[in-house]
N, C-alpha and C. Protein backbone atom coordinates (compact mmCIF):
# COMPACT_ATOMS: atom_id res chain seq x y z
N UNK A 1 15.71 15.92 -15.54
CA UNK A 1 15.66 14.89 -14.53
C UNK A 1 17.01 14.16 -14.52
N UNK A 2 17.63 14.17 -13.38
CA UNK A 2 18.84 13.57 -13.33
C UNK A 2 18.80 11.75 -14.11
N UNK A 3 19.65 11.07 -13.88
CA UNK A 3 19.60 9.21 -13.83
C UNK A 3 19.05 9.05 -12.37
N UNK A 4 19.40 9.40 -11.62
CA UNK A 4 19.52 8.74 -9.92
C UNK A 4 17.58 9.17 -10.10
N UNK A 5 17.29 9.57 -10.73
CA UNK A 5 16.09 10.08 -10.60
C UNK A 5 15.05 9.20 -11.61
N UNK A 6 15.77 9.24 -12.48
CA UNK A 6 14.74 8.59 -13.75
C UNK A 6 15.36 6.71 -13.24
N UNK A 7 16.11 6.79 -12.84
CA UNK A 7 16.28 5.38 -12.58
C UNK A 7 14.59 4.86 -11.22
N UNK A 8 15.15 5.72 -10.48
CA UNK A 8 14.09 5.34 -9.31
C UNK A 8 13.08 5.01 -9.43
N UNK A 9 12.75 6.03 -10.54
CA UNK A 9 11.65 6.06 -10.97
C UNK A 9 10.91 4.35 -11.76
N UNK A 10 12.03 3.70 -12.52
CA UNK A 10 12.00 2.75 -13.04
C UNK A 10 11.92 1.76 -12.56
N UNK A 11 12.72 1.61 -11.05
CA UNK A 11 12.77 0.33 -10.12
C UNK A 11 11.56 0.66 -9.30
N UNK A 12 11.23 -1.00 -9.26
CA UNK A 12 10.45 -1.22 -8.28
C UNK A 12 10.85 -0.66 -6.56
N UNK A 13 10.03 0.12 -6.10
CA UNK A 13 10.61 0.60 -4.59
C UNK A 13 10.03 0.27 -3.42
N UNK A 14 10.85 0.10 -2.26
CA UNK A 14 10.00 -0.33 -1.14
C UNK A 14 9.86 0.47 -0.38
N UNK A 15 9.13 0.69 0.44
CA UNK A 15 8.62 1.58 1.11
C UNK A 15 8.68 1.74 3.07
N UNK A 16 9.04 2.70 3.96
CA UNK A 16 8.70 2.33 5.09
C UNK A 16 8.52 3.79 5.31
N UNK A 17 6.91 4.04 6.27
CA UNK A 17 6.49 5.50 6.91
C UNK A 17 6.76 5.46 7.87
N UNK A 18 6.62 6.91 8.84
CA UNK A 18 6.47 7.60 9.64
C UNK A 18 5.65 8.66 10.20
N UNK A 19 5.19 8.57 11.14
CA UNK A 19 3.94 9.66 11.69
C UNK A 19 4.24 10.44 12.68
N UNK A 20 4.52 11.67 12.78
CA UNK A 20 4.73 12.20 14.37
C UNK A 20 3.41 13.17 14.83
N UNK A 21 3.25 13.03 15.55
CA UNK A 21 2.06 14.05 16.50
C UNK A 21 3.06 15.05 16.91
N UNK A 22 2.54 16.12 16.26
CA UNK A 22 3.33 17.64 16.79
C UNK A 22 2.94 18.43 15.90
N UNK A 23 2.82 20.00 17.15
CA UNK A 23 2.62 21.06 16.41
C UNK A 23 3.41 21.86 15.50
N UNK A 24 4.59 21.43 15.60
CA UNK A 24 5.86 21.70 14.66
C UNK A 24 6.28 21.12 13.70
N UNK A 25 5.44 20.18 12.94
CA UNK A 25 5.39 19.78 11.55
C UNK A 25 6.27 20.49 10.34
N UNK A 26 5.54 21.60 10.32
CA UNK A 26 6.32 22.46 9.34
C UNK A 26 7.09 22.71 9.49
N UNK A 27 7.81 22.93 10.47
CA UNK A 27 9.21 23.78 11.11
C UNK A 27 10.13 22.72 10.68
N UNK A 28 9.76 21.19 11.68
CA UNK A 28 10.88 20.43 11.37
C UNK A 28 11.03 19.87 9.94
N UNK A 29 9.92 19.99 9.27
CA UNK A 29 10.27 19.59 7.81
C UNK A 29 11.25 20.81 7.06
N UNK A 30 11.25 21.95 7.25
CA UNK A 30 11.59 23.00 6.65
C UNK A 30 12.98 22.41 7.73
N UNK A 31 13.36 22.21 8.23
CA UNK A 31 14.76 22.30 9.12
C UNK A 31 15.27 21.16 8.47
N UNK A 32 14.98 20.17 8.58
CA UNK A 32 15.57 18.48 7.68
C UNK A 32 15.69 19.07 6.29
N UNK A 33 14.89 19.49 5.87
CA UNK A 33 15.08 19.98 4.18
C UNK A 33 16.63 20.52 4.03
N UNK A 34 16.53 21.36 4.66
CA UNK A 34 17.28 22.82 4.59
C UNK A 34 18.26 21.84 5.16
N UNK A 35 18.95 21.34 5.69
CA UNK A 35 19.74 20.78 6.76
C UNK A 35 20.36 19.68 5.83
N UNK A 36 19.26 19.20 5.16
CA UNK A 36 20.20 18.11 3.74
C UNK A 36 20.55 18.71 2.82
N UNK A 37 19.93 19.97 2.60
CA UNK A 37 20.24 20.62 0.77
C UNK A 37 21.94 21.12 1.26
N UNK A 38 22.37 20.78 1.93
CA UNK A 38 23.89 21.43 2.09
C UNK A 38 24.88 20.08 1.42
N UNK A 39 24.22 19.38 1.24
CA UNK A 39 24.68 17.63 0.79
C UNK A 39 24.34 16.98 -0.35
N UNK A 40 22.65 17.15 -0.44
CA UNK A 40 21.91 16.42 -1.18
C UNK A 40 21.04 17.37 -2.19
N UNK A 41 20.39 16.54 -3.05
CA UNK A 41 19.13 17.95 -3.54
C UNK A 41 18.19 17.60 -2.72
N UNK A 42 17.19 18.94 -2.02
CA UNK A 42 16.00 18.77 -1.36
C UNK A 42 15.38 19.96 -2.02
N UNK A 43 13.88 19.59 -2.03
CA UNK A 43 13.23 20.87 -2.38
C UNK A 43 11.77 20.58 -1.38
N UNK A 44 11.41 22.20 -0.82
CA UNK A 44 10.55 22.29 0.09
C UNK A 44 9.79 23.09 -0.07
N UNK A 45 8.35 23.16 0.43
CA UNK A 45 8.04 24.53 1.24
C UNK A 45 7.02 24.25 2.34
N UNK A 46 6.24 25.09 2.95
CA UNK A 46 5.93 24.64 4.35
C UNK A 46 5.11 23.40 4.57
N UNK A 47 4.81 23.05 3.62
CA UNK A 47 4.16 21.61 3.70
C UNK A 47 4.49 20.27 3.40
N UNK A 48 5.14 20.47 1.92
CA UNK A 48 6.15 19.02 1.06
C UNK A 48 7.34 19.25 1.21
N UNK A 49 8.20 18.28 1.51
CA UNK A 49 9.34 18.88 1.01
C UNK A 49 9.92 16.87 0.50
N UNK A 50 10.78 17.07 -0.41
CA UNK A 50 11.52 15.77 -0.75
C UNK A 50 12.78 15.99 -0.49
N UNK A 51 13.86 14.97 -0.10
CA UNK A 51 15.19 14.78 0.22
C UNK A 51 15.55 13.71 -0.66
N UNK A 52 16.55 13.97 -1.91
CA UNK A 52 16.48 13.16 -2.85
C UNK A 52 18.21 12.62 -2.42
N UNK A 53 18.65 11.23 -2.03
CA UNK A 53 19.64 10.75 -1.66
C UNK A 53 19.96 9.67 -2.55
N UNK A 54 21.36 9.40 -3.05
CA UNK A 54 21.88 8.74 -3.92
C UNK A 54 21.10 6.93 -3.73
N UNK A 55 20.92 6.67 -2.63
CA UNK A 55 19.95 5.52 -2.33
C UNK A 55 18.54 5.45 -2.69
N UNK A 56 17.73 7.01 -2.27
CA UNK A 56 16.33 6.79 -2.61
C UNK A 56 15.95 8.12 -2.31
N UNK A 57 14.74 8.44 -1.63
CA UNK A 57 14.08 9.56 -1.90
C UNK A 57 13.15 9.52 0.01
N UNK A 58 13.54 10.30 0.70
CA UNK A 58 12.48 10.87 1.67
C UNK A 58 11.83 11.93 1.45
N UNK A 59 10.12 11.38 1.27
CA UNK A 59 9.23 12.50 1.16
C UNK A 59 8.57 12.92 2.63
N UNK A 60 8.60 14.19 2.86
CA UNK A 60 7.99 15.03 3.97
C UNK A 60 6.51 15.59 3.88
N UNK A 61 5.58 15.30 4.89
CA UNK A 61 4.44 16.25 4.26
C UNK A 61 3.88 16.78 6.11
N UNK A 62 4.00 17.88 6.20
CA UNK A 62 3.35 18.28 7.34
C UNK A 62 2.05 19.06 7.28
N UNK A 63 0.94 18.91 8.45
CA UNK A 63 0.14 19.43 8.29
C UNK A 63 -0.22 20.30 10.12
N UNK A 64 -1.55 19.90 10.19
CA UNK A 64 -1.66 20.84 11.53
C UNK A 64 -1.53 19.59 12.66
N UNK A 65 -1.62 18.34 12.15
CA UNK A 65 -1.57 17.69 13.06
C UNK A 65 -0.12 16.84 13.63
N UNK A 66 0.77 17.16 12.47
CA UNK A 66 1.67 16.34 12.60
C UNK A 66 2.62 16.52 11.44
N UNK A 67 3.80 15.21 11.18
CA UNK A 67 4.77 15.12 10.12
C UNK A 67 4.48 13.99 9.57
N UNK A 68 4.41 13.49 8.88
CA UNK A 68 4.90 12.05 7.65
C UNK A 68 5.86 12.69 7.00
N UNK A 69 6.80 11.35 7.17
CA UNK A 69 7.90 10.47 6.28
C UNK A 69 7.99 9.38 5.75
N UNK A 70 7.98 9.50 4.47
CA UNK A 70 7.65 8.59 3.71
C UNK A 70 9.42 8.11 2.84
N UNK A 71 9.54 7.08 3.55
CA UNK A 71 11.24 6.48 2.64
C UNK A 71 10.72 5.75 1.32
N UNK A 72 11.92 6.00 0.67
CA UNK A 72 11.59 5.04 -0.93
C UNK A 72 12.81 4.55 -1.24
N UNK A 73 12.93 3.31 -1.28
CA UNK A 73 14.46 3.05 -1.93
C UNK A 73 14.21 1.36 -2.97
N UNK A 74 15.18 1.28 -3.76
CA UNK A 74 15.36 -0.09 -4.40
C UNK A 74 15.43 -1.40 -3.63
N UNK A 75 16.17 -0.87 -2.50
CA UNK A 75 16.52 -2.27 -1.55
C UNK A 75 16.14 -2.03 -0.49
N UNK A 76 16.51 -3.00 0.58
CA UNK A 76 15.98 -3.54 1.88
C UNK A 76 17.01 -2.33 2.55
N UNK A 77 18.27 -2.39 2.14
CA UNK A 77 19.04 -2.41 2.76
C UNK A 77 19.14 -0.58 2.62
N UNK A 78 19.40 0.04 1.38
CA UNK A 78 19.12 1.08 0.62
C UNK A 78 17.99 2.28 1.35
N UNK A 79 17.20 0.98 1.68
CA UNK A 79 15.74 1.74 2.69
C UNK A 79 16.00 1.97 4.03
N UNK A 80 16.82 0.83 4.73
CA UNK A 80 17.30 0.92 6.07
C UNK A 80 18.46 2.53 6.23
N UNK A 81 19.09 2.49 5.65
CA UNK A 81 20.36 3.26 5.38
C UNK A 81 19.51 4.68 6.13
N UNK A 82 18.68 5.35 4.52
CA UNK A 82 17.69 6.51 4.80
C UNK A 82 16.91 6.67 5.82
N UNK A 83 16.04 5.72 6.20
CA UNK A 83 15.22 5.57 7.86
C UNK A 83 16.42 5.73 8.70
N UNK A 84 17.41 4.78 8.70
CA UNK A 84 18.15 5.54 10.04
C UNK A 84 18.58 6.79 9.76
N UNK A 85 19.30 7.43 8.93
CA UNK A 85 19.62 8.88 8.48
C UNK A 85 18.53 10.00 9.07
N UNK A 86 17.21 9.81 7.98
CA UNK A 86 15.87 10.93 8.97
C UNK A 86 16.29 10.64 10.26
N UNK A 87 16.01 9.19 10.72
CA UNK A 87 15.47 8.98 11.91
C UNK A 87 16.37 9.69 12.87
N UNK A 88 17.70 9.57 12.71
CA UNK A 88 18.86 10.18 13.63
C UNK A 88 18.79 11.44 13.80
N UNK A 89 18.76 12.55 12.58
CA UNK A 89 18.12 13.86 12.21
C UNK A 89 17.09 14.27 12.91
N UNK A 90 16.33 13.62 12.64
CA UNK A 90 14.80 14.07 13.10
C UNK A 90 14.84 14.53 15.02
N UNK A 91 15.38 13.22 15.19
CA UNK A 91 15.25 13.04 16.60
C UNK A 91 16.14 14.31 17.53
N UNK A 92 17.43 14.60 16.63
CA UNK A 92 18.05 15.38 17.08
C UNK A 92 17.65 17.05 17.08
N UNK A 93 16.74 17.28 15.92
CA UNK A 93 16.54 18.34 15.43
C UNK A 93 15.24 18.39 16.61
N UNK A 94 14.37 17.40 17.01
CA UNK A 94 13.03 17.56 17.77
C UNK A 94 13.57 17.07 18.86
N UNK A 95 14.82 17.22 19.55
CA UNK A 95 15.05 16.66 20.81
C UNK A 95 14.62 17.90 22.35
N UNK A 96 13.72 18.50 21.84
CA UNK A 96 12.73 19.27 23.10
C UNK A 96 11.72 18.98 23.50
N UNK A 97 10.70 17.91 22.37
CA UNK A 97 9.76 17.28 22.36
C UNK A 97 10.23 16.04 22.73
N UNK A 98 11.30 15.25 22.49
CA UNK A 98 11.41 13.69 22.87
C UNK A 98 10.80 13.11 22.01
N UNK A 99 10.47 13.37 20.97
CA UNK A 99 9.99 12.43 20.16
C UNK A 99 10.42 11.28 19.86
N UNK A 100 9.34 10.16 19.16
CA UNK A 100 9.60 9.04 18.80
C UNK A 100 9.06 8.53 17.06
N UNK A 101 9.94 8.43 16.13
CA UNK A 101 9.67 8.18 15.13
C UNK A 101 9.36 6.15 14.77
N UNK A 102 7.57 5.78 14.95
CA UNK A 102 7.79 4.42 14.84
C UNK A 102 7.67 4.27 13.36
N UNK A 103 7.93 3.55 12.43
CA UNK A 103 8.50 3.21 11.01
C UNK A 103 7.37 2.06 10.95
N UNK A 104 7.05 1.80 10.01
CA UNK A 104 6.46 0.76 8.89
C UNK A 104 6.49 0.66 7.98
């Protein structure tokens, strides 16, 4: 286990999700994965995948109905950073659908 990892693990983290309605769940999680591991560590397969970023950690989980994204970071700010990052990604990678990623 790296530090950036066992640290995270140690701090308290805050949290903000995401839900999309689509039949391409898996696809776009397997595409964001694959699309960060050229940068970051990600590990996937057609259902989980995590994007582990020097700030925090986006977890992916797709099913038949849809995607969740789940951000994790130490800070406010740390958390903002990653939500916009997916969020920019996401949108670009699903820009045939028009999707809309709302956050909480």
């Amino acid at each position: 286990m790296s530090e950036a990892e066992t640290t995270a693990q140690l701090t308290p983290q805050l949290q903000c999700t995401a839900r999309i309605t689509t039949a391409n769940g898996s696809k776009y999680l397997q595409r964001l994965c694959k699309h960060f591991a050229h940068k970051v560590r990600a590990d996937w397969d057609e259902n989980r995948g995590q994007v582990i970023f020097a700030e925090g950690v986006c977890s992916l989980e797709a099913d038949a109905l849809g995607l969740q994204l789940i951000c994790s970071a130490a800070s406010q700010q740390d958390l903002m950073d990653i939500v916009d990052t997916m969020d920019r990604h996401f949108i670009r990678f699903a820009k045939a659908e028009a999707p809309e990623l709302n956050w909480q």
